[in-house]
PDB file of N, CA and C in Angstrom:
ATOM      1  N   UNK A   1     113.899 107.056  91.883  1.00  0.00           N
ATOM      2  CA  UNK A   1     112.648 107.275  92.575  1.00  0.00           C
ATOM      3  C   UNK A   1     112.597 106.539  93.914  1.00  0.00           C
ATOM      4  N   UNK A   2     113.249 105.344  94.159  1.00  0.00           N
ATOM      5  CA  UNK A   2     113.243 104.560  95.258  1.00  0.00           C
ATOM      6  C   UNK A   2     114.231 105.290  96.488  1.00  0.00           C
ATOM      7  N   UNK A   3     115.158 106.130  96.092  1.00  0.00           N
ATOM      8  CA  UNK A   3     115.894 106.266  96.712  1.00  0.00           C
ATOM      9  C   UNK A   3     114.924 107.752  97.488  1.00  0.00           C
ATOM     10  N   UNK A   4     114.502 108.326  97.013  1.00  0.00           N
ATOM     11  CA  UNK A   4     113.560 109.635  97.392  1.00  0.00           C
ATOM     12  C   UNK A   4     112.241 108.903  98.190  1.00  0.00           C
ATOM     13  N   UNK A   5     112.073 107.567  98.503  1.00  0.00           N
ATOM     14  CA  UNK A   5     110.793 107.002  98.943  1.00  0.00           C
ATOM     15  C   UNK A   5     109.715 107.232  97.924  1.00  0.00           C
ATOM     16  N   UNK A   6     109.490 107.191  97.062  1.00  0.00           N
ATOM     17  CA  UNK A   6     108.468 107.510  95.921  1.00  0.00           C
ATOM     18  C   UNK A   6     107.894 106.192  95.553  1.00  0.00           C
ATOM     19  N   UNK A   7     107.927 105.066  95.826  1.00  0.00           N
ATOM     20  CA  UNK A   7     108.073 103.656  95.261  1.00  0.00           C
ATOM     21  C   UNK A   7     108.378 102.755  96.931  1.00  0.00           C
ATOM     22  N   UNK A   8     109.163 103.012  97.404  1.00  0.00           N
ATOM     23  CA  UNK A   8     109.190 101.959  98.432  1.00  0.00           C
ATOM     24  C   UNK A   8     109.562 102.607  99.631  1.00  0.00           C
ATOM     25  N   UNK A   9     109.623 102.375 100.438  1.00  0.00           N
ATOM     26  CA  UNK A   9     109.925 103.271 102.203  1.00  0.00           C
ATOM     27  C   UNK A   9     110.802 101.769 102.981  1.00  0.00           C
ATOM     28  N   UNK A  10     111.548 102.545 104.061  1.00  0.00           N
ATOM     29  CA  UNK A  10     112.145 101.605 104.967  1.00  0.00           C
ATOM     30  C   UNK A  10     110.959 101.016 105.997  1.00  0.00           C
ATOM     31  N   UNK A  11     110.573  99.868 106.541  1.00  0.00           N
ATOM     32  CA  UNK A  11     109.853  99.420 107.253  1.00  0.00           C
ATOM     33  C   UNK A  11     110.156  99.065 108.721  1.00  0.00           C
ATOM     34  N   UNK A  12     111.323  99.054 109.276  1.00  0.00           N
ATOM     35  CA  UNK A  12     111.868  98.483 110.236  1.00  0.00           C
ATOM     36  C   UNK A  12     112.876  97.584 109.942  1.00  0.00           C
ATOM     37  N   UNK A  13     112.997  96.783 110.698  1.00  0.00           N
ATOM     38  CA  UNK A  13     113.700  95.613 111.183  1.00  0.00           C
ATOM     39  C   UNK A  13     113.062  94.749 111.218  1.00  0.00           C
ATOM     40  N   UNK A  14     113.518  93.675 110.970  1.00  0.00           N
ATOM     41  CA  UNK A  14     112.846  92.011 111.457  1.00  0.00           C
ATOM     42  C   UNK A  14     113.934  91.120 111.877  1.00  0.00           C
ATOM     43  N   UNK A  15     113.614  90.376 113.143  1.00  0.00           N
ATOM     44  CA  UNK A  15     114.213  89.618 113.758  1.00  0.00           C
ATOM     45  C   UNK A  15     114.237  88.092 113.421  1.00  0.00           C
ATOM     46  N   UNK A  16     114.607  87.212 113.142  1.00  0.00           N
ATOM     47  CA  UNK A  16     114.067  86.056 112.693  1.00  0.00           C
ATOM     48  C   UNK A  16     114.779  84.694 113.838  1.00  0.00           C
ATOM     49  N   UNK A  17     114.453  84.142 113.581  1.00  0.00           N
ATOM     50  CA  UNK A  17     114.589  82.933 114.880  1.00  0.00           C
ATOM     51  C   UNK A  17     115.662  82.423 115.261  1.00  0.00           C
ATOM     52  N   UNK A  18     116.194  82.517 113.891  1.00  0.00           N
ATOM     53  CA  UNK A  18     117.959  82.049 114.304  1.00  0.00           C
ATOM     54  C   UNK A  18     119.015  83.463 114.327  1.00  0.00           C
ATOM     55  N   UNK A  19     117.888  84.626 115.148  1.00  0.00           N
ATOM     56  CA  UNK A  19     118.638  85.609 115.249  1.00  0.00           C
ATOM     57  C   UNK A  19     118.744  86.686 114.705  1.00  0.00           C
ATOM     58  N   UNK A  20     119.123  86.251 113.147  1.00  0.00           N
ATOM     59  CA  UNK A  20     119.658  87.365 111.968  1.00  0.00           C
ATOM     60  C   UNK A  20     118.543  88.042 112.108  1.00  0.00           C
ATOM     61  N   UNK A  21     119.148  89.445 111.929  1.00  0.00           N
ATOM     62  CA  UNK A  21     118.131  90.472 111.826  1.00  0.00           C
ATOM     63  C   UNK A  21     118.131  91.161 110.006  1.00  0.00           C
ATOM     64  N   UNK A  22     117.645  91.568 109.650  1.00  0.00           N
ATOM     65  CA  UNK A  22     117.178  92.078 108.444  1.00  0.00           C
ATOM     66  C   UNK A  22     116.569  93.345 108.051  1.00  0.00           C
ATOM     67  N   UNK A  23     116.733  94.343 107.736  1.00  0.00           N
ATOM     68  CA  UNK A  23     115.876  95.460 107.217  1.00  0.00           C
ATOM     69  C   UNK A  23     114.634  94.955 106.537  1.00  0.00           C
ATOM     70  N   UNK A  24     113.372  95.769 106.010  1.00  0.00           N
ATOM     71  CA  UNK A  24     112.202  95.765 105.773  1.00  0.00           C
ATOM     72  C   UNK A  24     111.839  96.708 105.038  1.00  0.00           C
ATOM     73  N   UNK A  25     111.518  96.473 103.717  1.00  0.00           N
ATOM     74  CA  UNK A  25     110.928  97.469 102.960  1.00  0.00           C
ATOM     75  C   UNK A  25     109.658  97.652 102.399  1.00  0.00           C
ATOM     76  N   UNK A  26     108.617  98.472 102.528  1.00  0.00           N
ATOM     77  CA  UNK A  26     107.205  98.220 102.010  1.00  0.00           C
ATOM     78  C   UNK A  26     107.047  99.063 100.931  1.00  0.00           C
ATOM     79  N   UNK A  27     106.228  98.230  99.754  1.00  0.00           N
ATOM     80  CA  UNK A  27     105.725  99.006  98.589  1.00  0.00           C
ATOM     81  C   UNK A  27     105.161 100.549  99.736  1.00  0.00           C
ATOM     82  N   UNK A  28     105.187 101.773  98.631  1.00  0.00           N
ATOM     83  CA  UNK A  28     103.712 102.787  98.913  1.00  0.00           C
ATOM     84  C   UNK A  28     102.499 103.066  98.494  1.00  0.00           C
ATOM     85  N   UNK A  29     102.268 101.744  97.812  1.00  0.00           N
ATOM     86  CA  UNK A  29     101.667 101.147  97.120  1.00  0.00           C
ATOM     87  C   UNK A  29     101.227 100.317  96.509  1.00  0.00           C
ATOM     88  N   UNK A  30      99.971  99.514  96.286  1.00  0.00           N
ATOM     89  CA  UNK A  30     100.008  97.754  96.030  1.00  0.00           C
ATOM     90  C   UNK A  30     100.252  97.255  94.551  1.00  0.00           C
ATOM     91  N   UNK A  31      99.590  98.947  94.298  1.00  0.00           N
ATOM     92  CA  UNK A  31      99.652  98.946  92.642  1.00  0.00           C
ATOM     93  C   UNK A  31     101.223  98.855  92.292  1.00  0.00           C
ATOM     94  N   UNK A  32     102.026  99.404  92.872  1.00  0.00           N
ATOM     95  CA  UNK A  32     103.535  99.532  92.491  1.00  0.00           C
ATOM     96  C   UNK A  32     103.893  97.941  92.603  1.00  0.00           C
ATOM     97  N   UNK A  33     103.641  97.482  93.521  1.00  0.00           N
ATOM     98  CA  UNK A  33     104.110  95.711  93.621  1.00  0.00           C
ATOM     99  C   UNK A  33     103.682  95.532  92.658  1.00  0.00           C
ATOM    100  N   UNK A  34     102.520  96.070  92.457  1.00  0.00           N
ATOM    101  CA  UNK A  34     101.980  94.714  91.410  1.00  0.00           C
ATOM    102  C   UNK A  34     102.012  94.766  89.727  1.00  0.00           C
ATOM    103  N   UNK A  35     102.373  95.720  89.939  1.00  0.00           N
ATOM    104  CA  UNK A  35     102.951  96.258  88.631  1.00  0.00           C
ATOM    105  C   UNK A  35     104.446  95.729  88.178  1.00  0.00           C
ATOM    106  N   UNK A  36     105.851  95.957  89.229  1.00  0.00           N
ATOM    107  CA  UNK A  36     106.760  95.228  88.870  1.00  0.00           C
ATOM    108  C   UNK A  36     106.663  93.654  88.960  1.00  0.00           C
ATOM    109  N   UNK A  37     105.866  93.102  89.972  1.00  0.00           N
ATOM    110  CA  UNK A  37     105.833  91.846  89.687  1.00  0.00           C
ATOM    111  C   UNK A  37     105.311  91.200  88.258  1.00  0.00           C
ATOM    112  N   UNK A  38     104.238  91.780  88.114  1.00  0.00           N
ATOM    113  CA  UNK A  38     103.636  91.020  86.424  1.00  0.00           C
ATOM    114  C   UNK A  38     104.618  91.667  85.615  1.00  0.00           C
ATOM    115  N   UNK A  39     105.950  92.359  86.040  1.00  0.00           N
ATOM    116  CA  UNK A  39     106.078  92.627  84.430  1.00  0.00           C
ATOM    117  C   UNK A  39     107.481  91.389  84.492  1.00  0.00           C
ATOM    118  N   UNK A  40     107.824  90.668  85.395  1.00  0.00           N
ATOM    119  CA  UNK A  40     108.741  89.400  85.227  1.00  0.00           C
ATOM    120  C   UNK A  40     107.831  88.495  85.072  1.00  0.00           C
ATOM    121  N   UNK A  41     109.117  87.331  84.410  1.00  0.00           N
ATOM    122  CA  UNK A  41     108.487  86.828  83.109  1.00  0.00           C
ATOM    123  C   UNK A  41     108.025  85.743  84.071  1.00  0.00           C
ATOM    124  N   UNK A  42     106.557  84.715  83.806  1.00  0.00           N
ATOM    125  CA  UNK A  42     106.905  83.471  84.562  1.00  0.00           C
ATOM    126  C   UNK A  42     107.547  82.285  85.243  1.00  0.00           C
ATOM    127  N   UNK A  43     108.692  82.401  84.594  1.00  0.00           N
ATOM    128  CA  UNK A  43     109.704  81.274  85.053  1.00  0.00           C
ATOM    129  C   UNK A  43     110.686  82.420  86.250  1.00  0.00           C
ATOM    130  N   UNK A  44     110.544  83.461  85.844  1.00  0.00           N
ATOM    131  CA  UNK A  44     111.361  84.402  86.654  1.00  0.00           C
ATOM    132  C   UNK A  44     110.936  84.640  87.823  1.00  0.00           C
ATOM    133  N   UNK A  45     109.439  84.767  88.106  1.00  0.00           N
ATOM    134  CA  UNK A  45     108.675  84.758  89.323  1.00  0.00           C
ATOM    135  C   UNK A  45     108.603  83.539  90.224  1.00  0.00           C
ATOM    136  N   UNK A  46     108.717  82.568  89.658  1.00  0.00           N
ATOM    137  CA  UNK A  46     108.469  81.026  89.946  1.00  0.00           C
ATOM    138  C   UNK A  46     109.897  80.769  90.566  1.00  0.00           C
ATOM    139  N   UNK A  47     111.152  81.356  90.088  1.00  0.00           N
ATOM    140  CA  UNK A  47     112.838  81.122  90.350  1.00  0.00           C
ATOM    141  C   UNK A  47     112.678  81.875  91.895  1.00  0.00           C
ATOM    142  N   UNK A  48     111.943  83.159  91.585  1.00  0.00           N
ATOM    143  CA  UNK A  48     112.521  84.039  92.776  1.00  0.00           C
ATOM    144  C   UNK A  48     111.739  83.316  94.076  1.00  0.00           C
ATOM    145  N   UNK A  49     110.523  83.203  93.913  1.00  0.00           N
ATOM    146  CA  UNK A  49     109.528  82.778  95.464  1.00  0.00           C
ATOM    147  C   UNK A  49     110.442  81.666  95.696  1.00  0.00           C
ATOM    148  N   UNK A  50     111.074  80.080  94.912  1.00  0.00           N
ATOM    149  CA  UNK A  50     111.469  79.178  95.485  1.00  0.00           C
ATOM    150  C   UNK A  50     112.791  79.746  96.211  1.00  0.00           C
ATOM    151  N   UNK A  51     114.057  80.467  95.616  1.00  0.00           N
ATOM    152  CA  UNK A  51     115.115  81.421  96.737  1.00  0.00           C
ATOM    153  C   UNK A  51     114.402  81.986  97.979  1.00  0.00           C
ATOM    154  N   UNK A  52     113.707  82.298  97.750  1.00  0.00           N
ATOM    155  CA  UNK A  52     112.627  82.858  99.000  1.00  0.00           C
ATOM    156  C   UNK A  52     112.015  81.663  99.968  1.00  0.00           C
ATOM    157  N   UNK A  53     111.858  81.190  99.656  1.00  0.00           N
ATOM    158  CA  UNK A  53     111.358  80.166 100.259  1.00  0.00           C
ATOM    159  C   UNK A  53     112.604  79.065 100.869  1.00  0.00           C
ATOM    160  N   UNK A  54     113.697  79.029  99.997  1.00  0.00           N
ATOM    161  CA  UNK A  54     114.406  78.234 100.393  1.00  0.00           C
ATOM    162  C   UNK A  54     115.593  79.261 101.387  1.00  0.00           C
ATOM    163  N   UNK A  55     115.906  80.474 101.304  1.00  0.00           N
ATOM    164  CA  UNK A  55     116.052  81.262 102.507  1.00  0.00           C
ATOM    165  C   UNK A  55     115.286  81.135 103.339  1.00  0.00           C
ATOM    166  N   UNK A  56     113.877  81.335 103.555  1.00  0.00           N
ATOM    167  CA  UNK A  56     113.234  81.052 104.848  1.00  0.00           C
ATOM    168  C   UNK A  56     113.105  79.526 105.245  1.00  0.00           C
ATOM    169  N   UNK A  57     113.180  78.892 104.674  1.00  0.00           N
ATOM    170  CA  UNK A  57     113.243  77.342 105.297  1.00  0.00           C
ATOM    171  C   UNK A  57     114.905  77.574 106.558  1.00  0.00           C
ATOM    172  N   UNK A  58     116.028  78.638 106.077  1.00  0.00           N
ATOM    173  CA  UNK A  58     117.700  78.502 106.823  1.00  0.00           C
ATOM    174  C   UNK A  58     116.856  79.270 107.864  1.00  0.00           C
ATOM    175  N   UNK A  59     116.023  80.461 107.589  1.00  0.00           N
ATOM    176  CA  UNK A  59     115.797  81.556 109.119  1.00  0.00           C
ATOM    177  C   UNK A  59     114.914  81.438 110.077  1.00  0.00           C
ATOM    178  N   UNK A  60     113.961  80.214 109.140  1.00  0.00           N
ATOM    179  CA  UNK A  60     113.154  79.247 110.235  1.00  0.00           C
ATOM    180  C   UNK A  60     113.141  78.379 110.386  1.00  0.00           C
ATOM    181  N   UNK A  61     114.569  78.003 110.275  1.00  0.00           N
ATOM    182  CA  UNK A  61     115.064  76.179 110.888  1.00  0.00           C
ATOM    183  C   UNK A  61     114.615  75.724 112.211  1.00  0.00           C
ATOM    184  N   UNK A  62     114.817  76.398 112.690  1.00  0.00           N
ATOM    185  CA  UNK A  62     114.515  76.078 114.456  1.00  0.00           C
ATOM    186  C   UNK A  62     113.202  76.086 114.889  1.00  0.00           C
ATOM    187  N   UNK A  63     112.326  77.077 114.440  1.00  0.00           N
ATOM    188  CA  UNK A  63     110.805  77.166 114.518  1.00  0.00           C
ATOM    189  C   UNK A  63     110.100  77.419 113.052  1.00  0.00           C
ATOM    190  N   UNK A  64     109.781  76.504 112.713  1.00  0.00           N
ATOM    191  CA  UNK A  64     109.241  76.068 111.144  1.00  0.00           C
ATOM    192  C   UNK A  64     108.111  76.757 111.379  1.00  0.00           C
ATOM    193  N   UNK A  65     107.369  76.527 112.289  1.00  0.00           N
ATOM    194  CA  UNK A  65     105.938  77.226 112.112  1.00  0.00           C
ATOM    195  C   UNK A  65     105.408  78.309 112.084  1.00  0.00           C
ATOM    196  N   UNK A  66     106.172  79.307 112.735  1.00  0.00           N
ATOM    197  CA  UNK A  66     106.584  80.773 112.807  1.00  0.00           C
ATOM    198  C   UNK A  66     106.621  81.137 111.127  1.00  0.00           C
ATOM    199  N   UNK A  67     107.409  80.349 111.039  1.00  0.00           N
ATOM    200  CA  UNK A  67     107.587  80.976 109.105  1.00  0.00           C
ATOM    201  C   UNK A  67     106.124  80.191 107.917  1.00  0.00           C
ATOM    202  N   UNK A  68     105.521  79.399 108.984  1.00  0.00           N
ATOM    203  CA  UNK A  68     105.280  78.425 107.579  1.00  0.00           C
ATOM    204  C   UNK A  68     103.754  78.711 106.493  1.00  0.00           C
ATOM    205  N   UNK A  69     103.440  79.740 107.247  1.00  0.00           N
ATOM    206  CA  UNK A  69     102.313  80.259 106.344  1.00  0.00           C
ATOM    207  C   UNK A  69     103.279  80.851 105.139  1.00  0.00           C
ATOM    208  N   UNK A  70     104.046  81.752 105.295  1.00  0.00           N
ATOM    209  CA  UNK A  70     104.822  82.442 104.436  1.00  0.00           C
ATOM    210  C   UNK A  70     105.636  81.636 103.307  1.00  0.00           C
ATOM    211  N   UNK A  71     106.057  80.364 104.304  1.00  0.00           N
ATOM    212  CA  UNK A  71     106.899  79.233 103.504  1.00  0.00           C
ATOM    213  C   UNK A  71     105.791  78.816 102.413  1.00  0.00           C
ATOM    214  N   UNK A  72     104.406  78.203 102.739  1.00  0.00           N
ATOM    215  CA  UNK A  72     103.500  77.810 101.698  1.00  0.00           C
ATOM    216  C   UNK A  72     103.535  78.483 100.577  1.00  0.00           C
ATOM    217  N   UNK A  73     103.304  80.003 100.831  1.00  0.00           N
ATOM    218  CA  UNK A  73     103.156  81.102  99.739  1.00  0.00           C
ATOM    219  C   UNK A  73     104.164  80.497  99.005  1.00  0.00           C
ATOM    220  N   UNK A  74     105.259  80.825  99.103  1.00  0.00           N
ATOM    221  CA  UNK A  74     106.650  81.114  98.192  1.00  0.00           C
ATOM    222  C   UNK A  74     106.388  79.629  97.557  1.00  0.00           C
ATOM    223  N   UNK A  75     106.281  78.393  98.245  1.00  0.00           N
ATOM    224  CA  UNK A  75     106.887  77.234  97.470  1.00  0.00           C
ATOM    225  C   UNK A  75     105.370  76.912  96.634  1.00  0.00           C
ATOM    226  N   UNK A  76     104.551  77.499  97.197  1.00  0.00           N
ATOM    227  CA  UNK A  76     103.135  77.193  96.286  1.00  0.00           C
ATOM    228  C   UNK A  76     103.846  78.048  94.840  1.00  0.00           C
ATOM    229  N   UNK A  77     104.128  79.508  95.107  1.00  0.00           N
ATOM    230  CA  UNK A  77     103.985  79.989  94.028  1.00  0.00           C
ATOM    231  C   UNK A  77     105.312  79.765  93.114  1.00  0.00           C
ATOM    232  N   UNK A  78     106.360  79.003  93.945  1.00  0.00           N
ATOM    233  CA  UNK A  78     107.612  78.741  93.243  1.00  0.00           C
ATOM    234  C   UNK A  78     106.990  77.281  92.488  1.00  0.00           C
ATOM    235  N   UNK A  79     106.382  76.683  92.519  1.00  0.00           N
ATOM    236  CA  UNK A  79     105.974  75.357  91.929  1.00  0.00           C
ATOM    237  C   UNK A  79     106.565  74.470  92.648  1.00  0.00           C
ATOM    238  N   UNK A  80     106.919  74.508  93.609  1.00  0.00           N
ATOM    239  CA  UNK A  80     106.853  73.090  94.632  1.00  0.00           C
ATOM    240  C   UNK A  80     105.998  72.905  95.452  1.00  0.00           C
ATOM    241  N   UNK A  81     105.384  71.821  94.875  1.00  0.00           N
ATOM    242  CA  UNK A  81     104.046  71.510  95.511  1.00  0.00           C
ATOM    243  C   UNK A  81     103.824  71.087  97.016  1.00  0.00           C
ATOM    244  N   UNK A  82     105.081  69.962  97.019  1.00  0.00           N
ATOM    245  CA  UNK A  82     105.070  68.903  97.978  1.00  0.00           C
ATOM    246  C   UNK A  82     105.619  69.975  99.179  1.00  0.00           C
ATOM    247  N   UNK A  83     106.676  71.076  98.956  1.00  0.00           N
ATOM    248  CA  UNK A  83     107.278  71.743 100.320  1.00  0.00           C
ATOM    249  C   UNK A  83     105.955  72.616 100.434  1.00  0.00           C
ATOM    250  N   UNK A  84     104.849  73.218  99.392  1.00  0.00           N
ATOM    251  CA  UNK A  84     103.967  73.988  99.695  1.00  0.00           C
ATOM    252  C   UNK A  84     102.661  73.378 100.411  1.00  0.00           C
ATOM    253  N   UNK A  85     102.626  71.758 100.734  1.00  0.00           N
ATOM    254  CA  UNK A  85     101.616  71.220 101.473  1.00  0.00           C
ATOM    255  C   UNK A  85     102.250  71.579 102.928  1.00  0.00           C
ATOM    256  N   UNK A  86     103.507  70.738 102.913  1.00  0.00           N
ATOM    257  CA  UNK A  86     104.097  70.728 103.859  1.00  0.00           C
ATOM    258  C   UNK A  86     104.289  71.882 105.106  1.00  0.00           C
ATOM    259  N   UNK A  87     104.083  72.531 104.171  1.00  0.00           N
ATOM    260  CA  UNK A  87     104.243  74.329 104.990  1.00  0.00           C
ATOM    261  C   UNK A  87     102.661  74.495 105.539  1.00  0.00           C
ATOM    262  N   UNK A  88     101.766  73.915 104.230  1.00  0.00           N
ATOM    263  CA  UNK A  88     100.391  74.696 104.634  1.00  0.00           C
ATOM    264  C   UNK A  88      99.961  73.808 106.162  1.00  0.00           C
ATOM    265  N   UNK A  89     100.661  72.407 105.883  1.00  0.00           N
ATOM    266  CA  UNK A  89      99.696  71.153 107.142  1.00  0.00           C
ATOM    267  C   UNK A  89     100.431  71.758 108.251  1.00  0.00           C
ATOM    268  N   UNK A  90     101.558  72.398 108.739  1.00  0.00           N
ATOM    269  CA  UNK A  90     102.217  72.844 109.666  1.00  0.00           C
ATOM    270  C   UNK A  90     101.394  74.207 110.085  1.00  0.00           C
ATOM    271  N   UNK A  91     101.121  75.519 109.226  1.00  0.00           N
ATOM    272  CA  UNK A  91     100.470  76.167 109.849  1.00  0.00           C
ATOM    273  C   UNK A  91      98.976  75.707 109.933  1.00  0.00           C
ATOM    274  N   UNK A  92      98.252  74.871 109.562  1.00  0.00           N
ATOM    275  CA  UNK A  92      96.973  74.352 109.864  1.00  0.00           C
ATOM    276  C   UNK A  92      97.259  73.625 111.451  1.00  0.00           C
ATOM    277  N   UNK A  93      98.266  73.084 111.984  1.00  0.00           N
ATOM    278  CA  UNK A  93      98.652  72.766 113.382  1.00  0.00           C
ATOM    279  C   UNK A  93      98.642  73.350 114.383  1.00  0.00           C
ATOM    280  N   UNK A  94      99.343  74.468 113.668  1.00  0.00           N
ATOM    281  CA  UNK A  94      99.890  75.376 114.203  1.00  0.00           C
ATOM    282  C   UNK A  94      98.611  76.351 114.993  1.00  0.00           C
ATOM    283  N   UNK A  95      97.822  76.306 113.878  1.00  0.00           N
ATOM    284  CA  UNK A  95      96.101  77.394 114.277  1.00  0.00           C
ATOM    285  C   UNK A  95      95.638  76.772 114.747  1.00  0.00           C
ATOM    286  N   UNK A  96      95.610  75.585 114.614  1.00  0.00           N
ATOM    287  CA  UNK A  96      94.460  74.450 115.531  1.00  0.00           C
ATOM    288  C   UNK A  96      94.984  74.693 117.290  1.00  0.00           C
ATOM    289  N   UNK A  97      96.252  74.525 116.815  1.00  0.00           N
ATOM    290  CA  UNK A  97      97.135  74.365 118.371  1.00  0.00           C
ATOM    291  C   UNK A  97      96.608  75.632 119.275  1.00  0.00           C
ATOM    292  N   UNK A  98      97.335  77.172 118.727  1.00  0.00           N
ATOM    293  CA  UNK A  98      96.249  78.019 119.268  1.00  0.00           C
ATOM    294  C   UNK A  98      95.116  78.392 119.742  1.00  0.00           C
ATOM    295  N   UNK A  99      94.258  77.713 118.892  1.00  0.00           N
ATOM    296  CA  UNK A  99      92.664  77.584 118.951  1.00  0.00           C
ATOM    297  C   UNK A  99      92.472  76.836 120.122  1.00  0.00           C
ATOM    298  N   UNK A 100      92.702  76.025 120.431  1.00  0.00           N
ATOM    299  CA  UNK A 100      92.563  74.857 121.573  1.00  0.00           C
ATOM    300  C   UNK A 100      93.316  75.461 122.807  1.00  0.00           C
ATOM    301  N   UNK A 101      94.117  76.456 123.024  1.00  0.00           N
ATOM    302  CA  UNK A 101      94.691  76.959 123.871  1.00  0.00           C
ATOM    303  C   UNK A 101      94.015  78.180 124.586  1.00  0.00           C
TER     304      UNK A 101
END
């Protein structure tokens, strides 16, 4: 079904800071995410966001803040607390910094 776009579509490209570029894929649907996500098990969801998170910590080495709303997500929902403050006080800087600009 994925391969017919029925379930997921190509999204583009994404560029990331240290370059690497990446393909992009979006549900066609939220219900479809959210459906395969609850059906892995908790420790399985919790494994995958911290890989996720700890890949985006290598593709936003250089500009942390660019990534770090996204970084919070993953390490909040991977159960690391301390990298998921860390991420959140950086984009709270980060908006302030804007804001004032």
């Amino acid at each position: 079904m994925s391969r017919r776009c029925l379930i997921v579509r190509a999204a583009g490209l994404e560029e990331f800071p240290d370059r690497s570029v990446s393909e992009r894929y979006e549900f066609l649907h939220a219900l479809y995410r959210e459906v395969l996500y609850r059906r892995q098990l908790p420790g399985q969801r919790a494994e995958l966001h911290l890989r996720i998170g700890r890949r985006l910590e290598e593709l936003f080495a250089t500009r942390p803040n660019e990534g770090a709303t996204e970084l919070a997500y993953h390490f909040e929902y991977g159960g690391d607390r301390m990298q998921a403050a860390r991420y959140r006080q950086l984009a709270v800087g980060t908006l302030s910094s804007v804001s004032a600009a």
